[in-house]
C-alpha atoms as a PDB file:
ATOM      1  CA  UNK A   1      16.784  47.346  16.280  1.00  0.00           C
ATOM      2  CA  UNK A   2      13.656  49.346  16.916  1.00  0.00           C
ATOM      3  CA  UNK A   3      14.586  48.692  20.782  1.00  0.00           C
ATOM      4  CA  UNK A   4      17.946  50.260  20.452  1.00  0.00           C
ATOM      5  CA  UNK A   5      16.112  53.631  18.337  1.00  0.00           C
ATOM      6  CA  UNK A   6      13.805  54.268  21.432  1.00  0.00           C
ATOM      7  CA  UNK A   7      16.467  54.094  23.530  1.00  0.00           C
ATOM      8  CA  UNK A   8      18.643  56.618  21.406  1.00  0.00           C
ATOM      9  CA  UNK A   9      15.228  59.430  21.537  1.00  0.00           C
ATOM     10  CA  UNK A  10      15.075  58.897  25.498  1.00  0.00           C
ATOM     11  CA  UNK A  11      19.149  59.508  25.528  1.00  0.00           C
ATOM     12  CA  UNK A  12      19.471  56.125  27.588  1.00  0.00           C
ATOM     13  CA  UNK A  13      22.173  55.353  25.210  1.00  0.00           C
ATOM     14  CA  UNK A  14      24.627  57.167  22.945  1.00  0.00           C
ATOM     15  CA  UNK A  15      25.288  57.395  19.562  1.00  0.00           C
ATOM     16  CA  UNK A  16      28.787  55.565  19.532  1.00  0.00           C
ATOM     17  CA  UNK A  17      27.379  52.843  21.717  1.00  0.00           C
ATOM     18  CA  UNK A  18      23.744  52.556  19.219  1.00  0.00           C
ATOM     19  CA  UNK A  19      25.854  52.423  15.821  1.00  0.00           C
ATOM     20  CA  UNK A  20      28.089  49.554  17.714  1.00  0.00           C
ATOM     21  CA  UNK A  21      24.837  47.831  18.797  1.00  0.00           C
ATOM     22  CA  UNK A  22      23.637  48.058  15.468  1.00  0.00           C
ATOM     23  CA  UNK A  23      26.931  46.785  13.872  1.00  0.00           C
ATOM     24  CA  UNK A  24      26.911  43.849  15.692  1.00  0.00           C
ATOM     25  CA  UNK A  25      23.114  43.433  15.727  1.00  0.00           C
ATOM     26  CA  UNK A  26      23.249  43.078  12.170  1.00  0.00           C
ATOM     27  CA  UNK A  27      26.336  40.839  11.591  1.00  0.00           C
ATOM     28  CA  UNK A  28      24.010  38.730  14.120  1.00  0.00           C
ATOM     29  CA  UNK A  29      21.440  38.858  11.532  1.00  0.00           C
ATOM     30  CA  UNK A  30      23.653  38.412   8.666  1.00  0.00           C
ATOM     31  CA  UNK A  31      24.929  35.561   9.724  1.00  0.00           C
ATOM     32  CA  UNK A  32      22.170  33.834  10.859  1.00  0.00           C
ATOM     33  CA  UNK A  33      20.713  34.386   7.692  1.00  0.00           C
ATOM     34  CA  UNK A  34      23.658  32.269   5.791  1.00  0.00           C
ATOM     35  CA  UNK A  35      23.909  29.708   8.790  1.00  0.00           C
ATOM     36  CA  UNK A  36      19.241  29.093   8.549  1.00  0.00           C
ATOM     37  CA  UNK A  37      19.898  29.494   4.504  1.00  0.00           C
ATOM     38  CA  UNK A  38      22.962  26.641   4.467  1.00  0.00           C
ATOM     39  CA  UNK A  39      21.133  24.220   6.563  1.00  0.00           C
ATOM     40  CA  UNK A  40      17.802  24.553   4.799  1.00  0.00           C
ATOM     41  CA  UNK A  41      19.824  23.499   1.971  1.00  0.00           C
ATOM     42  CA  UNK A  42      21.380  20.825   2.994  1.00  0.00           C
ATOM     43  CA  UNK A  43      18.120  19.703   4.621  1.00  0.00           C
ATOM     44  CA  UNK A  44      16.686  19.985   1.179  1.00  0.00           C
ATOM     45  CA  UNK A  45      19.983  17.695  -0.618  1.00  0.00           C
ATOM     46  CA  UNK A  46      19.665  15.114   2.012  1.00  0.00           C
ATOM     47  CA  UNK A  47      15.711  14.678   1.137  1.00  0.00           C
ATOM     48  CA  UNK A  48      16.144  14.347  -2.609  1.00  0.00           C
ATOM     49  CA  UNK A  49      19.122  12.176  -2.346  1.00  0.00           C
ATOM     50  CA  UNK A  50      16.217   9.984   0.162  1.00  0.00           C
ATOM     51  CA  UNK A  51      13.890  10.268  -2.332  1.00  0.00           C
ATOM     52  CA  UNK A  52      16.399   9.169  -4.912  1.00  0.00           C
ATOM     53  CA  UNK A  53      17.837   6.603  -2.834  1.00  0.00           C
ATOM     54  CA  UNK A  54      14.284   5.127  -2.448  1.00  0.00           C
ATOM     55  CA  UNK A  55      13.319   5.533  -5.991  1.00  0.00           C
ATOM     56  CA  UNK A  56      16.549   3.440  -6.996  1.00  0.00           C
ATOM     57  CA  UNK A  57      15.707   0.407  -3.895  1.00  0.00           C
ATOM     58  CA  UNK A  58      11.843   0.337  -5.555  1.00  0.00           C
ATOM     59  CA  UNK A  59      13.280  -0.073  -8.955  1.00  0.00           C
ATOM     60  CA  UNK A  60      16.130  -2.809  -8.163  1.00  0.00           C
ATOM     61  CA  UNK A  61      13.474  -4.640  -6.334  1.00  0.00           C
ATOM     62  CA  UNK A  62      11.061  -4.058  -9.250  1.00  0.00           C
ATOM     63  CA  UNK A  63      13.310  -5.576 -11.507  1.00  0.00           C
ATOM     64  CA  UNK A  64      14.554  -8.280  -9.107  1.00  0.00           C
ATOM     65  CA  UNK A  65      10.955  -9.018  -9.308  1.00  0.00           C
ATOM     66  CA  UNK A  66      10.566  -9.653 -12.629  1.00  0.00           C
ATOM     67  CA  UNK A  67      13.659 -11.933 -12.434  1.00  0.00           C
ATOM     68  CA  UNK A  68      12.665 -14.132  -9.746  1.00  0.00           C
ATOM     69  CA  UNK A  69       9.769 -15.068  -7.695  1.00  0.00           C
ATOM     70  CA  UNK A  70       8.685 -12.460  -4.940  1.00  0.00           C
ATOM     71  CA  UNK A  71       8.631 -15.365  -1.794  1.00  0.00           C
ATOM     72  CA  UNK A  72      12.215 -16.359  -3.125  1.00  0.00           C
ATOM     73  CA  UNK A  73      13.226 -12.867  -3.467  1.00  0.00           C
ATOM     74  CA  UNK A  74      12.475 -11.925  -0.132  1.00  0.00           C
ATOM     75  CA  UNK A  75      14.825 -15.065   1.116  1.00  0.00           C
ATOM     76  CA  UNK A  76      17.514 -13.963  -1.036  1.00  0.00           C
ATOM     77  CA  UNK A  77      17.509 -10.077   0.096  1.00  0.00           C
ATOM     78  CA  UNK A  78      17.045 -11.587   3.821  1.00  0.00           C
ATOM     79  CA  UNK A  79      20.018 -14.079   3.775  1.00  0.00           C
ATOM     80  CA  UNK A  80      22.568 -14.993   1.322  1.00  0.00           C
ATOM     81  CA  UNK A  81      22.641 -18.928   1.694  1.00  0.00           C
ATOM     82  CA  UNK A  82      21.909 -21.080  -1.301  1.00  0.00           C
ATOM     83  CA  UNK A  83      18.216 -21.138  -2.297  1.00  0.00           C
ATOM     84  CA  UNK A  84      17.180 -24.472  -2.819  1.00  0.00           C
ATOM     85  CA  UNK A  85      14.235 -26.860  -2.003  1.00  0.00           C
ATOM     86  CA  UNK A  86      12.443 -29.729  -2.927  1.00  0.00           C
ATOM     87  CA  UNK A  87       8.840 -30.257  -4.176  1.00  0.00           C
ATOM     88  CA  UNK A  88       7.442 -33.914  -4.501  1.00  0.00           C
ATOM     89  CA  UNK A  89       4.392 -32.725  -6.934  1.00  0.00           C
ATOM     90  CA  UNK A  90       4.480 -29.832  -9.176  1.00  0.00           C
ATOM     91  CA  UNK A  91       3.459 -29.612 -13.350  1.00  0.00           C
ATOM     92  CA  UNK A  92       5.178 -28.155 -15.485  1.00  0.00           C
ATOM     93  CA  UNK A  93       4.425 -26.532 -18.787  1.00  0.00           C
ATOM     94  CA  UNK A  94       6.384 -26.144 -21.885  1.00  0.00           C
ATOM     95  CA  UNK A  95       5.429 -24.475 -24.731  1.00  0.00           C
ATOM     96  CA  UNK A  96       6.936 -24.350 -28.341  1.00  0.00           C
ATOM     97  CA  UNK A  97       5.929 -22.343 -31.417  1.00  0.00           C
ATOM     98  CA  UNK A  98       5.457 -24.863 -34.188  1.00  0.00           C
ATOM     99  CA  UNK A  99       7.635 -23.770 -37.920  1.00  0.00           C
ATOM    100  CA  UNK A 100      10.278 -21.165 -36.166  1.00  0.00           C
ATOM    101  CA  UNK A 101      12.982 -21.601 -38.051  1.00  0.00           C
ATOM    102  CA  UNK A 102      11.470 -20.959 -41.481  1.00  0.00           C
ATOM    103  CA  UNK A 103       9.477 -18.410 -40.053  1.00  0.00           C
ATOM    104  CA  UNK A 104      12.459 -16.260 -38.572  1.00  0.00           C
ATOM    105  CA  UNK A 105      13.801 -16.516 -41.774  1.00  0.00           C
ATOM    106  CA  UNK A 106      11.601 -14.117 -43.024  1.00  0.00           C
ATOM    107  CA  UNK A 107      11.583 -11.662 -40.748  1.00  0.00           C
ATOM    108  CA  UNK A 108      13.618  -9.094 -39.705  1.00  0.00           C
ATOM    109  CA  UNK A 109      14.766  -8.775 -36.746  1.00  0.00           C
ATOM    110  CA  UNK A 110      12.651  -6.099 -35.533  1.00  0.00           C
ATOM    111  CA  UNK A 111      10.006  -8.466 -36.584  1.00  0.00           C
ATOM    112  CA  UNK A 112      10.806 -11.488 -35.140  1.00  0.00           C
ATOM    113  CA  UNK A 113      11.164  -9.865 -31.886  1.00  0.00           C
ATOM    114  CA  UNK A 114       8.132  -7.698 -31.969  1.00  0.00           C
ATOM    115  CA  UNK A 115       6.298 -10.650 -32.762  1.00  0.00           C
ATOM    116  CA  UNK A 116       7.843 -12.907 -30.024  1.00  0.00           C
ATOM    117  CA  UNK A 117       7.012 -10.202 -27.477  1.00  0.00           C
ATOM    118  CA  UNK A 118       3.369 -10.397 -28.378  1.00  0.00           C
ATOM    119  CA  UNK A 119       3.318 -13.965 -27.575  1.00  0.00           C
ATOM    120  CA  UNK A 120       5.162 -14.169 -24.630  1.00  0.00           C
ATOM    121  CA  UNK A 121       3.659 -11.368 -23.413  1.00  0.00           C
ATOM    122  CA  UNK A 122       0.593 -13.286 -23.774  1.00  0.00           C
ATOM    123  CA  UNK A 123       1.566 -16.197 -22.137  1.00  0.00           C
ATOM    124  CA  UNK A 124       3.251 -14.083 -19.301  1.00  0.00           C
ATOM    125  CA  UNK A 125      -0.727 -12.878 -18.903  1.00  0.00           C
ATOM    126  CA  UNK A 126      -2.009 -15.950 -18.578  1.00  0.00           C
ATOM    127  CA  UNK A 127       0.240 -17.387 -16.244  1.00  0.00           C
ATOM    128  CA  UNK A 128      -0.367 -14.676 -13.586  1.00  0.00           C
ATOM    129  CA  UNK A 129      -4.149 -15.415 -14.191  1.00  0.00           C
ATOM    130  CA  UNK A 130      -3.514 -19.347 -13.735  1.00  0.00           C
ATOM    131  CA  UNK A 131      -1.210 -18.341 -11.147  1.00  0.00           C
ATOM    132  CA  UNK A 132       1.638 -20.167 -12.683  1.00  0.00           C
ATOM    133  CA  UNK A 133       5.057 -18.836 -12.158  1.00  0.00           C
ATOM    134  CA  UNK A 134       6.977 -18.025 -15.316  1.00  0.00           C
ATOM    135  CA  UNK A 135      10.668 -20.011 -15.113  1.00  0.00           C
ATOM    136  CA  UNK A 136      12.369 -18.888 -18.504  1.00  0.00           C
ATOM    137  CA  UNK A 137      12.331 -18.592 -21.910  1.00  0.00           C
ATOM    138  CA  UNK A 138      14.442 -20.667 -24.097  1.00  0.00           C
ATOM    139  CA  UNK A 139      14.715 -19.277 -27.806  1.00  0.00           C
ATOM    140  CA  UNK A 140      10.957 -19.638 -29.145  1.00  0.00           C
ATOM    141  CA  UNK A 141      10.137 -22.183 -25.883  1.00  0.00           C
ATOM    142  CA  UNK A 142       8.406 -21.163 -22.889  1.00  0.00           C
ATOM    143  CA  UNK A 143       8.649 -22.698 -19.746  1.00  0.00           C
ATOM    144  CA  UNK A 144       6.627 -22.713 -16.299  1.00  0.00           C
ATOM    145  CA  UNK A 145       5.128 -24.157 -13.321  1.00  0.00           C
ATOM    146  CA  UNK A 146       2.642 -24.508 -11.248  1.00  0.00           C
ATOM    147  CA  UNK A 147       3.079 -25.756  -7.116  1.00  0.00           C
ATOM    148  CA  UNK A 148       5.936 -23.554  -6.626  1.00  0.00           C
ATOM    149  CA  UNK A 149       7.697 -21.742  -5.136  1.00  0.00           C
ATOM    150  CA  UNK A 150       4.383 -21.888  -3.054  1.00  0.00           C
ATOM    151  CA  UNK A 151       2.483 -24.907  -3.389  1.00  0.00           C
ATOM    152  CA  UNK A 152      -1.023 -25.573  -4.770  1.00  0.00           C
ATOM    153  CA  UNK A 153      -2.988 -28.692  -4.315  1.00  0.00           C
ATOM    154  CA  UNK A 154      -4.526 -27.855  -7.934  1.00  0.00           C
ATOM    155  CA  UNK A 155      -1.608 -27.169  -9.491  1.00  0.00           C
ATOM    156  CA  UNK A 156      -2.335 -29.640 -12.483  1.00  0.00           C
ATOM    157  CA  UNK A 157      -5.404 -28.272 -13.061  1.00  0.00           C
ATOM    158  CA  UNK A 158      -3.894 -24.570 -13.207  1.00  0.00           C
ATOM    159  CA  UNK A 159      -1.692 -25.550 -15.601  1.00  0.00           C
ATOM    160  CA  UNK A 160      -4.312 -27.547 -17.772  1.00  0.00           C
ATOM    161  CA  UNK A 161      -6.361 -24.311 -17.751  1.00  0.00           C
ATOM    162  CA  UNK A 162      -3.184 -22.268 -19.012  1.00  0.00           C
ATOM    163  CA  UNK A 163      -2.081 -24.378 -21.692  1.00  0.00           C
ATOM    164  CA  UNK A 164      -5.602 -24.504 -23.089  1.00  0.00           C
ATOM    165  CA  UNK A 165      -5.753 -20.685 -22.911  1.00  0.00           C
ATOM    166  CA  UNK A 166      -1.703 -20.471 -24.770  1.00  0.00           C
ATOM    167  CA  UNK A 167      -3.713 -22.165 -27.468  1.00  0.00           C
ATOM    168  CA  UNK A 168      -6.591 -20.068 -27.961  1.00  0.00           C
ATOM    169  CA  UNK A 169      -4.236 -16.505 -27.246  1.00  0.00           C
ATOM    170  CA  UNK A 170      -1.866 -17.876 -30.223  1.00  0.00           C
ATOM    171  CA  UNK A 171      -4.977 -18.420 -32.416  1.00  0.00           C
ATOM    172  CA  UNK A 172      -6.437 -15.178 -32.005  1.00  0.00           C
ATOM    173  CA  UNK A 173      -2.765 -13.409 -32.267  1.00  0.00           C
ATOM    174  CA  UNK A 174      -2.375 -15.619 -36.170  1.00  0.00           C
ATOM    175  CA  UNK A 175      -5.889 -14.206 -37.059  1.00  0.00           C
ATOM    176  CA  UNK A 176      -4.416 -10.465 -36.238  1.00  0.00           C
ATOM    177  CA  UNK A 177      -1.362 -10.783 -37.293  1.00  0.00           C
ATOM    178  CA  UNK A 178      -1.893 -12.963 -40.532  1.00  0.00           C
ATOM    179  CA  UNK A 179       1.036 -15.133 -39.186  1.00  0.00           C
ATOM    180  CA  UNK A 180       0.443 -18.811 -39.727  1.00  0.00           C
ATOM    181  CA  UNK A 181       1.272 -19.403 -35.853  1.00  0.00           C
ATOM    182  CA  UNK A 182       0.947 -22.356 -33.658  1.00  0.00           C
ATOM    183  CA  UNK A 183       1.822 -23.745 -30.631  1.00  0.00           C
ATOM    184  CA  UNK A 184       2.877 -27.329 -29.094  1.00  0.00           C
ATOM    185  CA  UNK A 185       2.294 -27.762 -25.246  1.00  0.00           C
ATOM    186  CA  UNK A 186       3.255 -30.234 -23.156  1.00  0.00           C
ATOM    187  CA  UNK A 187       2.742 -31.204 -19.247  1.00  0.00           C
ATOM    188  CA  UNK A 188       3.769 -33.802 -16.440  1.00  0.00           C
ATOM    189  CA  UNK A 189       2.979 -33.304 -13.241  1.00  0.00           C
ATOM    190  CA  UNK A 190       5.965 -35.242 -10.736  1.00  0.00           C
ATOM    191  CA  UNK A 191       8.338 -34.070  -8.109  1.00  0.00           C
ATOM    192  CA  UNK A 192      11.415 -31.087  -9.079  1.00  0.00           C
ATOM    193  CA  UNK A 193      14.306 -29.548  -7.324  1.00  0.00           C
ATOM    194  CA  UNK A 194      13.894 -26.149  -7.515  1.00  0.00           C
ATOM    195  CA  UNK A 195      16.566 -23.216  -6.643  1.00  0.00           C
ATOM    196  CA  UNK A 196      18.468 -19.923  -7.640  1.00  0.00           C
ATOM    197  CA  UNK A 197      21.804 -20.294  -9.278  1.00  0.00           C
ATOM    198  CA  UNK A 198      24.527 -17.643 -10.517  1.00  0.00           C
ATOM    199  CA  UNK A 199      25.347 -14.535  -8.665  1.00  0.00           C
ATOM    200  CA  UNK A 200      25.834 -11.557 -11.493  1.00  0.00           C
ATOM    201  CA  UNK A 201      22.624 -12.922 -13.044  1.00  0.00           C
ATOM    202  CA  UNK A 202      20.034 -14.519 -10.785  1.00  0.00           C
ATOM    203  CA  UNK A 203      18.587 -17.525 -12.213  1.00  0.00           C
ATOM    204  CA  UNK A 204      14.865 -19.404 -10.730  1.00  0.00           C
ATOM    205  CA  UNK A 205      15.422 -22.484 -12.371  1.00  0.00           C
ATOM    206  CA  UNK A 206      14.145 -26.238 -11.834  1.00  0.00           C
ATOM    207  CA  UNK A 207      15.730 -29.577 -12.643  1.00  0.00           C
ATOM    208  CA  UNK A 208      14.653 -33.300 -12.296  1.00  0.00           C
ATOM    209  CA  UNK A 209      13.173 -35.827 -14.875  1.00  0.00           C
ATOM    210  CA  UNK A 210       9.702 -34.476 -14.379  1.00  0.00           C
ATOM    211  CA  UNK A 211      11.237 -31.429 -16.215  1.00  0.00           C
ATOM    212  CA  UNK A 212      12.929 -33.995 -19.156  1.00  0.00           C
ATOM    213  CA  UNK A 213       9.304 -35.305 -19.456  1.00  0.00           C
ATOM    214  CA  UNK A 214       7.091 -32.069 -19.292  1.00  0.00           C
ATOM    215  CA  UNK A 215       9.693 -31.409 -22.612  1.00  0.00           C
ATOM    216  CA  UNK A 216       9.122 -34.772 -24.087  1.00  0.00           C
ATOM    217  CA  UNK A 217       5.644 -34.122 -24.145  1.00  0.00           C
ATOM    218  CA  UNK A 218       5.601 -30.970 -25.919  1.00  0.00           C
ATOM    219  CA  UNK A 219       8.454 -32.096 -28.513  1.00  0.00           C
ATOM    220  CA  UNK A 220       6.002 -35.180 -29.423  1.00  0.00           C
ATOM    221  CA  UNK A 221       2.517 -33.511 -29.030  1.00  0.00           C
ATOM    222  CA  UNK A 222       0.712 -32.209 -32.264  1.00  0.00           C
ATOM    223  CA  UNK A 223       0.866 -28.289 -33.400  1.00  0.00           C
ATOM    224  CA  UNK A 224      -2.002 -26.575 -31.632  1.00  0.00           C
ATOM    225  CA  UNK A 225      -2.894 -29.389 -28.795  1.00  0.00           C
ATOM    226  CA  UNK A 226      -2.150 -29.877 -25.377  1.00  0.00           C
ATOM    227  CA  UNK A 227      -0.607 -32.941 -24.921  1.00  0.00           C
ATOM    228  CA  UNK A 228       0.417 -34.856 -21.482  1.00  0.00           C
ATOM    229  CA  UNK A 229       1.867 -37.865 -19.188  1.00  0.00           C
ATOM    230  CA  UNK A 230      -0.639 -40.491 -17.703  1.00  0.00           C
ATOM    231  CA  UNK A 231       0.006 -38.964 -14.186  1.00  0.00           C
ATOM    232  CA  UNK A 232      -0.814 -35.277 -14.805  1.00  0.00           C
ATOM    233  CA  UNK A 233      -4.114 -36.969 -16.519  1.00  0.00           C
ATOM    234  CA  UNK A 234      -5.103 -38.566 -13.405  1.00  0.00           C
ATOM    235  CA  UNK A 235      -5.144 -35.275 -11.743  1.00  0.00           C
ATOM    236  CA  UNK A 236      -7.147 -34.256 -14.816  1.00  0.00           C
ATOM    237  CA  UNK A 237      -9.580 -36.610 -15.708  1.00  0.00           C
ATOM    238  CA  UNK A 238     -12.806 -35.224 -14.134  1.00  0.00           C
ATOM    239  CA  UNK A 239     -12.145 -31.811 -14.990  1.00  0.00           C
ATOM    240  CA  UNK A 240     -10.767 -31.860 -18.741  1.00  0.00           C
ATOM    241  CA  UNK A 241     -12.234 -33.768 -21.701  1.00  0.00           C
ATOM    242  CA  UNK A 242      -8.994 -36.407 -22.445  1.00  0.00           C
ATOM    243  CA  UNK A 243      -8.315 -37.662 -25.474  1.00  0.00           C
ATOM    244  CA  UNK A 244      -6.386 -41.019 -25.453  1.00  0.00           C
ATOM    245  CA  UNK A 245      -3.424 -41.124 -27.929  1.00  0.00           C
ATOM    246  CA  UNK A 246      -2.177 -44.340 -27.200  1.00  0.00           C
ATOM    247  CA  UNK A 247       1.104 -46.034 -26.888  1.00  0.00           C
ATOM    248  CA  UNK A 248       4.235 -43.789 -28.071  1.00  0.00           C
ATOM    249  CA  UNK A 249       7.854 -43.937 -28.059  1.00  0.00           C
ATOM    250  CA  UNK A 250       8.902 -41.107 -25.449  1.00  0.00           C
ATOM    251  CA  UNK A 251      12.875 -40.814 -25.398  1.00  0.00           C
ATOM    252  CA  UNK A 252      14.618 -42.203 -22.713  1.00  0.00           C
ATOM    253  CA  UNK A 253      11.097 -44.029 -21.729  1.00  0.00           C
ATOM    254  CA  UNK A 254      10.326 -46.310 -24.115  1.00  0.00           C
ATOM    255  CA  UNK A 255       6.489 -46.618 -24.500  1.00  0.00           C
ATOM    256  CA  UNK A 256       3.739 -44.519 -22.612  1.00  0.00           C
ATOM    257  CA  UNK A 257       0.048 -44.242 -22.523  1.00  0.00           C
ATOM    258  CA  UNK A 258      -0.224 -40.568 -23.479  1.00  0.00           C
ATOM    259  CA  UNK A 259      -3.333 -37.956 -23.700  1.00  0.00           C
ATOM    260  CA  UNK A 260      -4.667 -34.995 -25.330  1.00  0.00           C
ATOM    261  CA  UNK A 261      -6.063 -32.164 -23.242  1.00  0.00           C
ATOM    262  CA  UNK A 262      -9.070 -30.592 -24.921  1.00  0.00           C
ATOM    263  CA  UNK A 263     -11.110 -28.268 -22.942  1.00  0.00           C
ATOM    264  CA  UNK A 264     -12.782 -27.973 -19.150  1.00  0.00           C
ATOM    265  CA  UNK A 265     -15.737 -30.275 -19.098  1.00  0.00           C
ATOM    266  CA  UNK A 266     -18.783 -27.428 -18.535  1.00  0.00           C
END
């Protein structure tokens, strides 16, 4: 523009020919303006729906994540062929509060949940520090394992060292909360088939009579002990003060030598 205004004052060019320069100088403008202003825009859409995109991928893997294990995961988002496997020596761990019924009878629900939260929550703790992996709840029963999905030559031992820590946690949470709470634990340590199941609702679950047993154990252990199988006290025996319980009636196994995990020998 200031090109054309020199040229007017040195009467290069005239004054029909400068105001049609200008004219179509500044639709020039004009419209470059809207064209730079509409694709700056849309250059500004297409990074926050990225950034929304990837905010949504981070949170369905976050909560895929807290639904299964992260190496099984990463198969299923890789292929979509049946998970399965099997393991020929894990332990497993369940876990019951002791009095439930009569207890959520007094509660409300609000309660009851608030106060199952607390103790699952716990638990959920202690199996990352044990590195157990957490396989479901089942009403007031907690279940888990430790050898898979990646194995772990100590993996009796881990889940020794968990159980005795459920106890303790659930001690300290009845001295807080006034609640008369305890808890039953039980372990067996034997091979599992392990694998993911439904499609709508993913599902890490494990099946096998190692799993029957680990349950056994807790339904006939004591309120506030650790109770276990022969085998898993083999793996035990040097690490853990045992307790020998004698002969008992397990169902669906007649009679079994059976043991009481205390503590970790210092």
């Amino acid at each position: 523009m200031l090109y054309l205004l020199v040229l007017r004052q040195q009467g290069v060019v005239g004054e029909l020919h400068l105001a049609r320069q200008v004219f179509w100088l500044g639709n020039c403008n004009l419209w470059g303006t809207l064209i730079s202003y509409h694709v700056e825009r849309a250059l500004r859409n297409e990074f926050a729906s990225s950034l929304e995109r990837d905010h949504e991928r981070a949170r369905a893997e976050s909560l895929l994540l807290n639904i299964l294990p992260a190496p099984i995961a990463a198969r299923l988002k890789a292929s979509q062929e049946t998970i399965a496997e099997h393991s020929d020596e894990v332990t497993v761990l369940f876990a019951d509060i002791v009095g439930f019924t009569p207890l959520s009878a007094r509660k409300t629900p609000n309660e009851l949940v608030a106060l199952l939260d607390q103790v699952f929550t716990g638990f959920d703790r202690l199996a990352h520090e044990h590195g157990l992996e957490k396989i479901k709840t089942i009403g007031d029963a907690y279940m888990a394992v430790a050898g898979l999905p990646q194995p772990q030559p100590d993996h009796a031992l881990r889940a020794a060292g968990m159980a005795v820590a459920m106890l303790a946690t659930v001690r300290q949470l009845a001295h807080e909360t006034g609640e008369a709470l305890q808890v039953r634990v039980g372990l067996h340590t034997g091979p599992v088939v392990a694998g993911v199941i439904g499609r709508s609702k993913f599902s890490y679950d494990l099946w096998g009579d190692t799993v029957n047993l680990a349950s056994r154990m807790e339904s006939s252990g004591l309120p506030g002990a650790v109770h276990c199988t022969p085998h898993t006290a083999a793996f035990l025996g040097d690490t853990f003060d045992l307790q020998a319980r004698g002969l008992i009636e397990v169902k669906g196994k007649g009679s079994m030598e059976t043991y009481f995990v205390a503590r970790r020998k210092q």
